[in-house]
Each structure stands twice: as C-alpha cells, then as structure tokens.
Protein backbone atom coordinates (compact mmCIF):
# COMPACT_ATOMS: atom_id res chain seq x y z
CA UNK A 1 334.93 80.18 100.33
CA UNK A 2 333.79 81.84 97.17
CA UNK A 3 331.05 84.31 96.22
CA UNK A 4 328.38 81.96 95.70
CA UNK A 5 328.75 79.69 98.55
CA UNK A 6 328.71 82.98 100.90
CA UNK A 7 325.35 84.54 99.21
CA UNK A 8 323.90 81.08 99.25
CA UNK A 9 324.72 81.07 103.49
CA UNK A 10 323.81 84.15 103.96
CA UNK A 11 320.33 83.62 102.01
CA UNK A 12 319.79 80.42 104.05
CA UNK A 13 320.09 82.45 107.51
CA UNK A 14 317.71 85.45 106.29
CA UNK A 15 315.53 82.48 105.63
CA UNK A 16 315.77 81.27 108.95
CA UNK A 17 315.51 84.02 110.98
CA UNK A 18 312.04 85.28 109.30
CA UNK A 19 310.97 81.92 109.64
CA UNK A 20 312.21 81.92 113.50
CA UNK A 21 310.43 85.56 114.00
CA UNK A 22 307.47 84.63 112.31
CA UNK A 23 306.80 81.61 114.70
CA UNK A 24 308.16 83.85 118.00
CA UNK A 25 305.17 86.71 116.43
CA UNK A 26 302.37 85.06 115.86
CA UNK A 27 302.28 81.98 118.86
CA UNK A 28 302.16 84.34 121.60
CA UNK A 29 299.16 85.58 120.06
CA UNK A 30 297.58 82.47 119.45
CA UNK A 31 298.61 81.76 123.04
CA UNK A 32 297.56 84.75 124.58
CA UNK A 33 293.95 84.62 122.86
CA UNK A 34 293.71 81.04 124.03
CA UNK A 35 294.87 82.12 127.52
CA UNK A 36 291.99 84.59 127.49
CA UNK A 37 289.37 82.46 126.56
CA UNK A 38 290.09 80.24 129.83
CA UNK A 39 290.56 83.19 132.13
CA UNK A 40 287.28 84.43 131.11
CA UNK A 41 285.18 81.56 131.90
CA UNK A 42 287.59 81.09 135.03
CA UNK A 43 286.63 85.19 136.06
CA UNK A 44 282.81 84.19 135.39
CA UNK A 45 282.79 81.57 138.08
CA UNK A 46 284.66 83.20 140.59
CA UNK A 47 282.80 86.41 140.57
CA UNK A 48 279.49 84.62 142.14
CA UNK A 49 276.54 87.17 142.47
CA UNK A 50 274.74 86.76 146.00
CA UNK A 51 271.37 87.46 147.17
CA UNK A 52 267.95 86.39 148.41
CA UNK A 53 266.97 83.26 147.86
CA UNK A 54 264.60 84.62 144.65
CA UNK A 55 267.77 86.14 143.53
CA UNK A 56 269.99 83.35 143.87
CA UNK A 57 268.32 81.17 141.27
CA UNK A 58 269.16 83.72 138.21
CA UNK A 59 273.22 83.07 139.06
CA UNK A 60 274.27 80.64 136.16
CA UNK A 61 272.75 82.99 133.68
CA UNK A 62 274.57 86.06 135.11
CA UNK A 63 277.21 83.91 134.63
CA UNK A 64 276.12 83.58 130.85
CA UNK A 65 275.76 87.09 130.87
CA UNK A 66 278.87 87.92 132.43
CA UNK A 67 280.84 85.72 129.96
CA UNK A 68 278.89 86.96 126.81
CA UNK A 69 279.69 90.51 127.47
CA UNK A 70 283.66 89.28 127.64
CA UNK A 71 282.83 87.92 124.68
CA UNK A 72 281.96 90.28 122.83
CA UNK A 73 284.25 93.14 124.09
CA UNK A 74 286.47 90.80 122.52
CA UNK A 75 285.20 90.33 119.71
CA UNK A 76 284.79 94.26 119.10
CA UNK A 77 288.41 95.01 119.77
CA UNK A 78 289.50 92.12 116.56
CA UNK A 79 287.38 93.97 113.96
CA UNK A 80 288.75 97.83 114.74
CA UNK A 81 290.65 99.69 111.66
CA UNK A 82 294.32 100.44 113.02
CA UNK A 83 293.54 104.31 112.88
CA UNK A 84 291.38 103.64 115.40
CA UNK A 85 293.27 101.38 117.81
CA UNK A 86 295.62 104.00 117.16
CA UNK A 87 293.44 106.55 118.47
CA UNK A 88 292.67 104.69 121.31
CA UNK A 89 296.31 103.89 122.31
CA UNK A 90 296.91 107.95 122.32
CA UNK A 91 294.21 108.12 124.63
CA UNK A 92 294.79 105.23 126.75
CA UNK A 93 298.58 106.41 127.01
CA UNK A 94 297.27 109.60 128.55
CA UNK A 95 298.02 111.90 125.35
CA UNK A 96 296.10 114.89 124.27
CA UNK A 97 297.42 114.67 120.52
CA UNK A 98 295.67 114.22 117.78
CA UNK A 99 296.56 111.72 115.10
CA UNK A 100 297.43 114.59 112.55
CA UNK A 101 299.95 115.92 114.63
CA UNK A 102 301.17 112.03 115.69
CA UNK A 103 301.24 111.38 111.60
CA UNK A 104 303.23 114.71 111.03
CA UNK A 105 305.42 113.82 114.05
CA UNK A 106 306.57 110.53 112.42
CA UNK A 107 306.75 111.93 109.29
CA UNK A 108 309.08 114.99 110.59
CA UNK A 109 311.30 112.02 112.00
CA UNK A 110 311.47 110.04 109.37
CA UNK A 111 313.27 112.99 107.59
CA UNK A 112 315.27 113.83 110.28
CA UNK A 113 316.74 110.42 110.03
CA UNK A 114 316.72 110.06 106.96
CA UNK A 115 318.88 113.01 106.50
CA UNK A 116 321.04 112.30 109.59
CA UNK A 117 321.59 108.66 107.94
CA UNK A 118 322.91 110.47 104.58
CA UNK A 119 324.78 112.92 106.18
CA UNK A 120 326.91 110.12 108.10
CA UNK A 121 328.57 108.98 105.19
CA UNK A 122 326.40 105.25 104.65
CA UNK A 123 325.01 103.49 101.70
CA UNK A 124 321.79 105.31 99.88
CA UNK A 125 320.16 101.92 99.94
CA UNK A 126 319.88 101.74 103.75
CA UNK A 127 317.90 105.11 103.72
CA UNK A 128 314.60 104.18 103.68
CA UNK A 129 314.54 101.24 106.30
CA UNK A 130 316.43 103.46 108.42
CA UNK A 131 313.71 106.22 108.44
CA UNK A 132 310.71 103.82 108.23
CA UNK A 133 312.03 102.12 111.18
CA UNK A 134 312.90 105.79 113.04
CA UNK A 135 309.90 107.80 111.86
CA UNK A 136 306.81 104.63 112.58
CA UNK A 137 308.60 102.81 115.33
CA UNK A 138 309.86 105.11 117.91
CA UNK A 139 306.86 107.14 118.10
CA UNK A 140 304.94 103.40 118.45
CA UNK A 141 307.25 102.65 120.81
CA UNK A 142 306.99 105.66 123.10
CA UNK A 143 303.32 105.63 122.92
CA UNK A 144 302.85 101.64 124.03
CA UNK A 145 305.61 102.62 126.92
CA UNK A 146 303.21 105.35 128.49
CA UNK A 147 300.31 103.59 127.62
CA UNK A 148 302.12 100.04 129.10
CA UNK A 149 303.10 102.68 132.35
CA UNK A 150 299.70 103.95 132.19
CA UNK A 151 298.06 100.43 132.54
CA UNK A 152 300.50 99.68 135.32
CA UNK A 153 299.13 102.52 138.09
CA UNK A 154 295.83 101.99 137.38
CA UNK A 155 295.47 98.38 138.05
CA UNK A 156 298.22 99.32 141.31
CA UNK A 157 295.38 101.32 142.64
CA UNK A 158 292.31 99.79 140.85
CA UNK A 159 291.63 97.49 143.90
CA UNK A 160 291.47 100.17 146.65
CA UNK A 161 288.81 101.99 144.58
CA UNK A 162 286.79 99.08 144.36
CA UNK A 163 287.03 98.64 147.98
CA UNK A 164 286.26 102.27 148.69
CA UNK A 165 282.59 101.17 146.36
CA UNK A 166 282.15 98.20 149.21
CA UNK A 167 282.60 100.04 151.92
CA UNK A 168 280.70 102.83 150.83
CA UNK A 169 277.58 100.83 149.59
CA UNK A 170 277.71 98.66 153.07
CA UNK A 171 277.63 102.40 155.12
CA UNK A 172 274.53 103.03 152.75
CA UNK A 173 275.72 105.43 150.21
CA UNK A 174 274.82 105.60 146.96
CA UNK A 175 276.86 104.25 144.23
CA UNK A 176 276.57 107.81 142.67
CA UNK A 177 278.69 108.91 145.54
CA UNK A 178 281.20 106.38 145.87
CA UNK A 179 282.34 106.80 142.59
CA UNK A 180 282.30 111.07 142.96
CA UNK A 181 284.48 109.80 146.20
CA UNK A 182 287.22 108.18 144.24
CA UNK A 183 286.85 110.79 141.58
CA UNK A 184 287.87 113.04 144.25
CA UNK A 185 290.98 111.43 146.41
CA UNK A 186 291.96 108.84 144.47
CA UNK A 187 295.76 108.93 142.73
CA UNK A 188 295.65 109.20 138.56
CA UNK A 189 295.05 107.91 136.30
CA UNK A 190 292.35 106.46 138.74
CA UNK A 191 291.33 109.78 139.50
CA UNK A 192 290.81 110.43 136.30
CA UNK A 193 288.76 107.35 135.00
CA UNK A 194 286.44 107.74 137.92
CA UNK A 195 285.69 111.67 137.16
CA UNK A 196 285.33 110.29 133.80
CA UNK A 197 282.31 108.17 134.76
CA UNK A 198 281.06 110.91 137.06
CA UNK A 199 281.28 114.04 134.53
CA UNK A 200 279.50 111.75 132.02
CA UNK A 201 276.24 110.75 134.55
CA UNK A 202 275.78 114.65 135.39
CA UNK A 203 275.53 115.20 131.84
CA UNK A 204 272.56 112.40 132.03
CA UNK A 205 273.98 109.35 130.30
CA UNK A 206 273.13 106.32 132.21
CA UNK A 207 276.08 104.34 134.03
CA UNK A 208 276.41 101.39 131.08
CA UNK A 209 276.71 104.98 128.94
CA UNK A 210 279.06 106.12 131.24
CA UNK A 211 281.45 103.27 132.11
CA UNK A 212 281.64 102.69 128.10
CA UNK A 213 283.16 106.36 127.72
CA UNK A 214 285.46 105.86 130.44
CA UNK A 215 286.87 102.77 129.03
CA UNK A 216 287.52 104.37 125.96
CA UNK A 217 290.66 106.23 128.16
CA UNK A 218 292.15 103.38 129.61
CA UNK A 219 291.52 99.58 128.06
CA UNK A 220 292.13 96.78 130.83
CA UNK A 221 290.66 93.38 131.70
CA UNK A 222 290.36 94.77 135.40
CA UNK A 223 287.90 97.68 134.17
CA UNK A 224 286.44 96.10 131.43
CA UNK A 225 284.96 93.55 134.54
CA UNK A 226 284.08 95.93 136.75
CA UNK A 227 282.16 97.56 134.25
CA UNK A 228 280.39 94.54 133.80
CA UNK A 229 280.06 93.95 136.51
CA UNK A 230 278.09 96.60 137.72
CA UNK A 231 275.86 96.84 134.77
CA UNK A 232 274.47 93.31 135.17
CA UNK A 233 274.15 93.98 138.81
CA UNK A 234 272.08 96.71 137.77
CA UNK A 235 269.66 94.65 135.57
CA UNK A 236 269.01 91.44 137.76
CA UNK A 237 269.55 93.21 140.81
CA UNK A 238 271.72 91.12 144.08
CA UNK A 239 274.21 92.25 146.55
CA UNK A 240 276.31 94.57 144.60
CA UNK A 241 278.78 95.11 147.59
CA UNK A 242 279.53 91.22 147.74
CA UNK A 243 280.33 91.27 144.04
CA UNK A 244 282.69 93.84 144.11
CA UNK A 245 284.54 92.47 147.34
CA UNK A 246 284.50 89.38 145.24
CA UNK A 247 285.96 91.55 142.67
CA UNK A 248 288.32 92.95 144.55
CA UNK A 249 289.73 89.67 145.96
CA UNK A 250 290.42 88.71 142.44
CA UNK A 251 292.42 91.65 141.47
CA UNK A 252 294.52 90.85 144.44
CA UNK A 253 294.83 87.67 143.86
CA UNK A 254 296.07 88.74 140.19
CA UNK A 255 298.44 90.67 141.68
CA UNK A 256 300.05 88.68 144.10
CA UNK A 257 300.62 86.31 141.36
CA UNK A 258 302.36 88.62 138.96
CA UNK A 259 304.75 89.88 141.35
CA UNK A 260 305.16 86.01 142.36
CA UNK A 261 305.46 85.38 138.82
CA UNK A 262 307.93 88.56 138.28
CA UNK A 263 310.37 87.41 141.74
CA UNK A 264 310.62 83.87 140.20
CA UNK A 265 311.60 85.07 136.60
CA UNK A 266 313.99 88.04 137.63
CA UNK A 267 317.29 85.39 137.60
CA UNK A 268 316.50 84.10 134.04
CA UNK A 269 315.79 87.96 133.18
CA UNK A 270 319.36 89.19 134.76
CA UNK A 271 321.13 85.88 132.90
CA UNK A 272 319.42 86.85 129.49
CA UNK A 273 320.68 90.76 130.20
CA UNK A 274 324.42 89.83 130.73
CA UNK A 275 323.79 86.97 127.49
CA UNK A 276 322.53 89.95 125.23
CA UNK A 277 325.37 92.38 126.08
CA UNK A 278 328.54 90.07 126.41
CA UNK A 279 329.18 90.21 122.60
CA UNK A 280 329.34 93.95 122.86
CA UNK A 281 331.23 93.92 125.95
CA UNK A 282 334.03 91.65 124.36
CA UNK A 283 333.83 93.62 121.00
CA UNK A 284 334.75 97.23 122.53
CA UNK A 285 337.66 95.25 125.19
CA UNK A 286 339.31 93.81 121.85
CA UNK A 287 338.80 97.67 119.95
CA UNK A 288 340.67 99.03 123.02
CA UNK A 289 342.89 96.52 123.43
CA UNK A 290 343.77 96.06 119.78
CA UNK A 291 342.02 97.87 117.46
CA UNK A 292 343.79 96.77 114.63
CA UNK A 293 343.30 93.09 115.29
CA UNK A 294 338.99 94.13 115.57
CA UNK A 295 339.35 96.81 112.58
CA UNK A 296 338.67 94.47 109.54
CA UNK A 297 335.57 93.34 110.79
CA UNK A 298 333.87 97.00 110.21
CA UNK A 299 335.98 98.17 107.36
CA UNK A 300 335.75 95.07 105.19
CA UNK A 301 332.40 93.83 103.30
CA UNK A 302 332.59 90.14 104.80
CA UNK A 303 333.22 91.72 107.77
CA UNK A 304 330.50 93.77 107.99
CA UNK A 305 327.77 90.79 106.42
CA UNK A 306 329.06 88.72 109.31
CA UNK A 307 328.26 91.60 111.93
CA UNK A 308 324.76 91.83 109.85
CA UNK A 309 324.09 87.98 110.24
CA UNK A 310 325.27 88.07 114.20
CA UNK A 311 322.63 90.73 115.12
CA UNK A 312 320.22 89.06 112.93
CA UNK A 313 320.73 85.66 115.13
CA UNK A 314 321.25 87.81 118.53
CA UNK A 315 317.67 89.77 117.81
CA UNK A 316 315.61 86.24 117.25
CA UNK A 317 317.81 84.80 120.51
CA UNK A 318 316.61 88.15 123.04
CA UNK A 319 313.40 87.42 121.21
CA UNK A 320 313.07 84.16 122.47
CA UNK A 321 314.21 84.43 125.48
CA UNK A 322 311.92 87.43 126.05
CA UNK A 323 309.00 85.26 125.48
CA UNK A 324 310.15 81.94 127.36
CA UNK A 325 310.30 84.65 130.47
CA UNK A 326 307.53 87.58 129.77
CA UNK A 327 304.68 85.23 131.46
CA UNK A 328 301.15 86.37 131.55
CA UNK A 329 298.85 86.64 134.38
C-alpha cells in the first residue's frame, strides 16, 4: 500500500469518526431537551393542588402556572454566558473557589503537562493538545464528578425532607419551622440547602427570595419543583401538605425507577467494560509473551497511525455504547 492510499484511509476515518461524535454529541441533547419538555407537562398533572371546593376551581391554571415557571427556568439556564454556568457548577459541586484561582489552576496544569509531555521525549507538535486537554479537561472533569456526587445525596435524601414539611404542617407547625427542622438534622448537602433558605428569611427576604438563593447552590429538577411548588401554593393558597406528599410520592416514584432502570442496564454496562478493555488486555499478554513480535507496532510510524486510528474507533464505540445504556429518568 503506498503513501497516498494510506493518508487518503486515514483521512476518510478522521472523517468518520467526527462525523460519528458529532451525531453521538448533539442527539442526546436534542433528546434530553425533548425528554424534558414531556416530563414537565407529565410533573404538572401529577402534582394536583387540593382544597375547598372555592379552591379547587383555580387547579388547571396552577397547572399553567406550574408549567410556565418550568418553562422559564428553562429557558433562563439556555441564555447563561459559560463563566457563569461555570460559576454555578463550582458552587453546585460544593467548592469554595473562586474562578481566578480555578483559571490559574488550569493554567498551572496546562504547564505542568506541557512540560512533563516535552520532557518524555515526544513530538513538539503534540504539545499543545496534550496540555489543552490536561489543563481545561481534568479540572472540568473533577468539578462535574463532585457536582454529579453532589446531585446524587441530595435527591437520596430530598424526599425525607419533604416528608418531614408534611408531617410538620399536618401537626400544625409553621412552614418557617419545618424548614429550620431540616436545616438542623438533616444529612448534607440537604442540611445545607435548607439552612440556606432559613439564613436567607431571617435576613428578611421573602421565601420565593429565599428558595431562588438556595438553588443557586445546588441545580436539580427535584428542587427546582419544590420550589415551585411552594411559591404558587403561597399565592392561590390550597392544602400545601397534600402537595408536597404528592411531591414526595413522585420523587419516589423517580427513584424506584432509576434504580429499576440502573439493575436492568448493569449486564450491558459489565459486557461494554470487559469490550473496552480486551484490546488492552491482549496487547500487554502478547508484550509479555513476545515483545518482539508486539514491538513494531509502537516503534514504527504505521504502527503507531494504526494504534492512533484504533483508539479513535474504540473512543466513538465506548461512546456509543455509553449512550445506548446511560438512560434518563
């Protein structure tokens, strides 16, 4: 095979696997925003307001109401800058930093690599991907994986501190009070939401005031509702501690499903886990087996743009398995 024929093969694949990654990127999204949209007006109807008969009348536009406010949350989170979703993920991932010591944390790594990557003996032209990708996506990554963690304990315990709310507004105390209780014995990053909301009201901001500030720590569906929630059962009025069981029957519900959905896909998960790592497996058996027999393949040029062009292809397959698994609730 000659020079041309290879560059022309090789160009073909790079062509493919953008176009494969660009389709695995951006349908999810289009997915997932589509998937919203439904479980909205889904949430709407199965968080049904009850009251007096007066009261009763005003539930479809509540419902309105209820759905408009997704709406626009929505809405507000598409037309953010990224330094401030990046702000936000800091603070939803629990972390105290600001962004000029994030920026000057990714900028101290991408020279650390950088220089690690020279000082290794490789090509000059694979310096700068290799710090981009060190110094912008690690940090990324570490932040989304506490903020992902983050997410995970507070909807775990998000349900029992609704239900402390019911059972404190059916024993006739004060919302005020029920949310000072969960403040109080509540687990974090519950805890911490809660005293959020609490701290805020004692400084006199009203609850709407308050629940906006406390959602500015920790982004979810689940709170995002509640607050909601509670601040249209504050305008029209109802039985607030019927809401919120209905509420908290949802989030249950939710969660039952996920773990159903998480038991069913663990077999296709474990399958795609020994599928990603065979290739290495078989590569370092045949290095200690015969290492001169596996040599060429690193030490020559076509054997290296053939390793280049097999993680290429391996990334986009883990991609797409990851995504014909990862199912939302």
């Amino acid at each position: 095979m000659d020079l041309g024929t290879l560059v022309f093969i090789v160009a073909g694949a790079v062509f493919l696997s953008v176009t494969a990654l660009t389709f695995i990127l951006v349908m999810p999204q289009l997915q997932a925003r589509a998937n919203l949209k439904q479980r909205i007006s889904v949430a709407a109807g199965e968080i049904k307001p009850t009251g007096g008969g007066g009261r009763a009348g005003r539930g479809g536009g509540r419902k309105r109401d209820i759905q408009s406010r997704l709406r626009e949350v929505e809405e507000a989170k598409t037309k953010k800058s990224y330094i401030v979703r990046l702000r936000e993920s800091l603070r939803q991932a629990g972390m105290s930093i600001s962004l000029k010591t994030y920026f000057l944390i990714c900028l101290g790594l991408t020279i650390v690599s950088m220089i690690a990557y020279l000082l290794m003996g490789y090509p000059v032209v694979g310096m700068l991907p290799v710090g981009i990708t060190v110094g912008l996506g690690f940090p990324r990554y570490v932040v989304s994986w506490k903020s992902k963690r983050r997410v995970k304990k507070f909807t775990k315990e998000f349900a029992g501190a609704v239900d402390v709310i019911v059972r404190g507004i059916k024993s006739g105390l004060p919302v005020g009070e029920c949310l000072a209780v969960i403040a109080r014995e509540s687990p974090e990053p519950v805890a911490g939401i809660f005293r959020e909301i609490v701290e805020s009201q004692k400084l006199g901001l009203s609850l709407d005031q308050s629940l906006e500030r406390a959602q500015e720590q920790l982004k979810t569906a689940e709170l995002q509702f509640f607050a909601i929630v509670l601040s249209i059962q504050a305008q029209t009025g109802g039985n607030l501690a019927d809401t919120l069981q209905n509420l908290s029957n949802i989030l249950r519900d939710r969660k039952k499903m996920a773990d159903k959905v998480k038991a069913l896909s663990s077999e296709a998960k474990s399958s795609a886990g020994i599928i990603g790592s065979l290739p290495f497996l078989m590569t370092g058996l045949l290095y200690l087996v015969s290492p001169e027999y596996i040599g060429p393949l690193f030490t020559d040029s076509l054997g290296q743009m053939m390793i280049a062009g097999g993680l290429a292809w391996m990334s986009i397959g883990v991609l797409i398995m990851k995504q014909m698994i990862n199912f939302e609730v």
